[in-house]
Protein backbone atom coordinates (compact mmCIF):
# COMPACT_ATOMS: atom_id res chain seq x y z
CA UNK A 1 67.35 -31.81 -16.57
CA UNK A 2 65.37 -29.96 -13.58
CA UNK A 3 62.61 -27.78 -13.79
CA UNK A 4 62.99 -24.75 -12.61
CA UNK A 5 60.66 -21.47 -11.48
CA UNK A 6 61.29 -17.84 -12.01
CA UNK A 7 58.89 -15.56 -10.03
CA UNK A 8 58.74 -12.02 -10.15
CA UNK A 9 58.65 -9.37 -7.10
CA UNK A 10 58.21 -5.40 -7.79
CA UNK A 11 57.17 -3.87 -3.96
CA UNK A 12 53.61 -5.58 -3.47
CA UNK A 13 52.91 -7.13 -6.89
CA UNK A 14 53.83 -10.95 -7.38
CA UNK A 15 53.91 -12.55 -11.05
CA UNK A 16 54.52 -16.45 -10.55
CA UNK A 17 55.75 -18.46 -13.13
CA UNK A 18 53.82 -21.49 -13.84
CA UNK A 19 55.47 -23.37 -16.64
CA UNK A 20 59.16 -23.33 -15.54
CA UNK A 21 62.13 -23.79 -17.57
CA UNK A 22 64.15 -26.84 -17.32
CA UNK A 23 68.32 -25.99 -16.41
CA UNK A 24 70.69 -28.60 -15.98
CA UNK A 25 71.99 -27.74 -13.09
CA UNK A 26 71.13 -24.91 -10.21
CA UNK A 27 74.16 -22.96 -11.48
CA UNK A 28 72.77 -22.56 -14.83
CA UNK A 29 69.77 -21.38 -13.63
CA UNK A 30 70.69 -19.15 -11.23
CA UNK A 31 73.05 -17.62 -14.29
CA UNK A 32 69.25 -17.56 -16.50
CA UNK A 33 67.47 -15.61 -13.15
CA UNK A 34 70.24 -12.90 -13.27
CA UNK A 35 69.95 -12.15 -17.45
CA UNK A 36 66.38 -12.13 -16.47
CA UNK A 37 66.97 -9.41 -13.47
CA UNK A 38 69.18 -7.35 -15.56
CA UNK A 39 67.09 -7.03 -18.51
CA UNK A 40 63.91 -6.62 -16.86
CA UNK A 41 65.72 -4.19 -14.46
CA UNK A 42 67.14 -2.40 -17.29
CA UNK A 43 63.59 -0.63 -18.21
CA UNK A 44 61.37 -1.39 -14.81
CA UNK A 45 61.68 -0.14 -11.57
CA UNK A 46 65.20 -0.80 -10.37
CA UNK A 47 65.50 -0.93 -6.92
CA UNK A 48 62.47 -3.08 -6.10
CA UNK A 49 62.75 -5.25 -8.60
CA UNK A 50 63.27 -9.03 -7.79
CA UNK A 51 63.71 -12.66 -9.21
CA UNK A 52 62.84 -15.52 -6.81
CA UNK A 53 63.95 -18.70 -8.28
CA UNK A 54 62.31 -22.14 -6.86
CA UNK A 55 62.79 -25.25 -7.24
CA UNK A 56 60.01 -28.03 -9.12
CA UNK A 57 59.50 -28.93 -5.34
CA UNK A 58 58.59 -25.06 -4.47
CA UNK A 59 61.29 -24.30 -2.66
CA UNK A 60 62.84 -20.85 -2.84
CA UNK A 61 66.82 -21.55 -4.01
CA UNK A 62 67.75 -17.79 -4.42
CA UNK A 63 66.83 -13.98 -4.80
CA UNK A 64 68.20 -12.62 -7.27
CA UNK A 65 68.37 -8.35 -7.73
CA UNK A 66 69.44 -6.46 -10.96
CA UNK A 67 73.61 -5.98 -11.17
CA UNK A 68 75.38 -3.14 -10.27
CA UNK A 69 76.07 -2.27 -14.15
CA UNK A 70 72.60 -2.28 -15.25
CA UNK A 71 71.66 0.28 -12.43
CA UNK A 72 74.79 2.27 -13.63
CA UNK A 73 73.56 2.06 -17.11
CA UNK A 74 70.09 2.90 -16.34
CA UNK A 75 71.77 6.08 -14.58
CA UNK A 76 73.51 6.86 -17.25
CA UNK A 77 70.79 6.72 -19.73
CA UNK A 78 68.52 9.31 -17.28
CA UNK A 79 71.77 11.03 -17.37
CA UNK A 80 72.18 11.82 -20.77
CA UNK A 81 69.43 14.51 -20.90
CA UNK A 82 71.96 16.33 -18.89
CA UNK A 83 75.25 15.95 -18.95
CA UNK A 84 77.69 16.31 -16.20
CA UNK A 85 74.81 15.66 -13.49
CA UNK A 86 74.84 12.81 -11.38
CA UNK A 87 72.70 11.87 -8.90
CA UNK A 88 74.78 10.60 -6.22
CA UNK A 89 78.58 11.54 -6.06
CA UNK A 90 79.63 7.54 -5.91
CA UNK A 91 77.57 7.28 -9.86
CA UNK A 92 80.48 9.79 -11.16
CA UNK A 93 83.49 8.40 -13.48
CA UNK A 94 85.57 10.82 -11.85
CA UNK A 95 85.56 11.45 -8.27
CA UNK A 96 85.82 14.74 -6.30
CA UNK A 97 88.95 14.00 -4.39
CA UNK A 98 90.82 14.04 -8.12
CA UNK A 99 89.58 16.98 -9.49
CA UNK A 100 90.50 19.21 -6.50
């Protein structure tokens, strides 16, 4: 098993991780910095949110940015105070072209 870091980015702030988690491989880990990204992105900051994962040697092996269906959800959940409004036409179920 390899150790494994999981460092946190929102715009200037910086939390490092100093205990690690140990993955067995990079894949798994890499899998464990997205659920981390998508839940933390899920009620922080979306867009400037970021996990840096590094290696026990400090390198930096990825960067790793909530998914697309967590920002839609978050949308969605700002959107439910009022319904039918989207923010940006692409966010819509339906788009414009099929309801003209």
């Amino acid at each position: 098993m390899q150790l494994y870091f999981f460092d946190l980015r929102w715009d200037d702030e910086r939390f490092v991780d100093e205990e690690g988690i140990a993955h067995f491989d990079e894949g798994s880990a890499l899998y464990y910095a997205q659920r981390i990204a998508d839940r933390i992105g899920r009620d922080a900051d979306y867009a400037s949110l970021t996990v840096e994962m590094r290696s026990s040697d400090g390198i930096l092996l990825a960067t790793v940015t909530p998914s697309e269906g967590r920002r839609r959800e978050q949308l969605a959940l700002i959107g439910r105070r009022h319904p039918g409004l989207f923010r940006h036409p692409s966010d819509s179920a339906v788009s414009p072209a099929a309801v003209w």
